[in-house]
Protein backbone atom coordinates (compact mmCIF):
# COMPACT_ATOMS: atom_id res chain seq x y z
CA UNK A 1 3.65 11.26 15.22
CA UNK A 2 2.25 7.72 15.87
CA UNK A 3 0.08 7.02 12.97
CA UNK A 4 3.04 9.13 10.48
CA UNK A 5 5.33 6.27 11.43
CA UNK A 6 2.51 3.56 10.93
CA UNK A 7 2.08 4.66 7.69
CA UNK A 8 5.98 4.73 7.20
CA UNK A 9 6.19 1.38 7.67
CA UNK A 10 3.32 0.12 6.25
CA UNK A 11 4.58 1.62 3.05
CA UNK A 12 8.20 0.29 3.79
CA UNK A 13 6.50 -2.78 4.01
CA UNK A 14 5.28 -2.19 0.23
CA UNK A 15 8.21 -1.39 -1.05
CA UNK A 16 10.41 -4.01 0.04
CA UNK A 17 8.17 -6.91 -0.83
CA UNK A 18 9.62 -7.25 -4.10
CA UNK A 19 12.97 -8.02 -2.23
CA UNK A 20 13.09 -11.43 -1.45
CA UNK A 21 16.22 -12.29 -2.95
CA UNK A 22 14.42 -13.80 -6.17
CA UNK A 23 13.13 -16.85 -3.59
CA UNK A 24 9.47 -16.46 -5.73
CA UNK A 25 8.05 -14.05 -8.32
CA UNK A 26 5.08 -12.79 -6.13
CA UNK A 27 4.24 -9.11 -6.70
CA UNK A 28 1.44 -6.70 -5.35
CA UNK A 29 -1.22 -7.02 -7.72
CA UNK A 30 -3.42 -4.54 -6.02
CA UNK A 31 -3.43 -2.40 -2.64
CA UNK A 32 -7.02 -1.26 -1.17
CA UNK A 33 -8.80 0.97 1.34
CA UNK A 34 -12.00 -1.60 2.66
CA UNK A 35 -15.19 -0.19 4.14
CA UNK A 36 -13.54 -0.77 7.72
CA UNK A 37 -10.64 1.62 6.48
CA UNK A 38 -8.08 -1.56 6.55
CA UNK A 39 -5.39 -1.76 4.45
CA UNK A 40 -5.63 -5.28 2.69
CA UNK A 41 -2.54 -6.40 -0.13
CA UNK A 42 -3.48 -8.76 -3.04
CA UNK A 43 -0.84 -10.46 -3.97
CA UNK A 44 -0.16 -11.83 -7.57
CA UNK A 45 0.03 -15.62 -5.92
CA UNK A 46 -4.03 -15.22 -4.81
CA UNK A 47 -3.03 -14.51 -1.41
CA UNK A 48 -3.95 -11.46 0.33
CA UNK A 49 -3.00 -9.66 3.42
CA UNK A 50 -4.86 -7.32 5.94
CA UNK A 51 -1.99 -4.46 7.07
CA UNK A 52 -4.85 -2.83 9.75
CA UNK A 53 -6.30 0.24 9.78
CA UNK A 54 -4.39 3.44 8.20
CA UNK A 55 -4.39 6.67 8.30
CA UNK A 56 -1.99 9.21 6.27
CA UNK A 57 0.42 11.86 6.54
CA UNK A 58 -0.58 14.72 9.33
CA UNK A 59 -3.37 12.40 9.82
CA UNK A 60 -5.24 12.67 6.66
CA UNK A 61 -7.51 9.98 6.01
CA UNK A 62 -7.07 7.17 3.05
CA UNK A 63 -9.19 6.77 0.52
CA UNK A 64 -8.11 4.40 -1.64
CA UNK A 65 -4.78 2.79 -2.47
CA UNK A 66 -4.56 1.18 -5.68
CA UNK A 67 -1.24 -0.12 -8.30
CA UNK A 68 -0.66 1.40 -11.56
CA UNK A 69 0.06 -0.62 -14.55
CA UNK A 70 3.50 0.95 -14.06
CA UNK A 71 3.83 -1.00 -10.48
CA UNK A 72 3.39 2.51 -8.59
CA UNK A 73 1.71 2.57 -5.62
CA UNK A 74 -0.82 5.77 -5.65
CA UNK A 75 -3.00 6.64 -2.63
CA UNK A 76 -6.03 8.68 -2.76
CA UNK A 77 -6.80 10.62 0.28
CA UNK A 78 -10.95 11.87 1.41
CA UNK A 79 -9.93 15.50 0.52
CA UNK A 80 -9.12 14.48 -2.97
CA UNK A 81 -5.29 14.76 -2.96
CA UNK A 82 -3.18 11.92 -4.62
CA UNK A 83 0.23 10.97 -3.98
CA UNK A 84 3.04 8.20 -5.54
CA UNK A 85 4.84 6.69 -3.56
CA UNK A 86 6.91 4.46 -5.64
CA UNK A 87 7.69 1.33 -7.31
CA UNK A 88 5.79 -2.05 -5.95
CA UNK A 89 7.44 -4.29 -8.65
CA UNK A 90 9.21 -4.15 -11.88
């Protein structure tokens, strides 16, 4: 239950950075999985950001997170399995 609502707001988190009231036009340029099985956020300013470790749904293990050239977030779990979780910017 603990690490399903990490991962709920770690993806929250995703979603909603785009909502900052128009204030600046930064946008996740990419989302990955490090060797240390952090979660770090490149940002389209340069900047990045470590979100700590994750781990997915019923505890699966992440792979890889990575943006579309649609803006959709898509992470790849170790068994293989993919899954969209939405818009990171438009």
């Amino acid at each position: 239950m603990k690490r399903t609502i990490i991962i709920f707001f770690l993806l929250l988190c995703l979603l909603l950075a785009g909502c900052d009231g128009g204030l600046n036009n930064d946008f996740i340029a990419k989302a990955e999985i490090n060797a240390r099985n952090e979660f770090i956020i490149f940002w389209s300013n340069g900047k990045n950001e470590n979100l700590g470790v994750v781990i997915g749904r019923h505890g699966k293990e992440v792979e890889n997170a990575d943006v579309n050239e649609d803006g959709e977030l898509i992470i790849t779990y170790a068994d293989g399995t993919n899954e969209q979780t939405g818009i990171t910017r438009k």
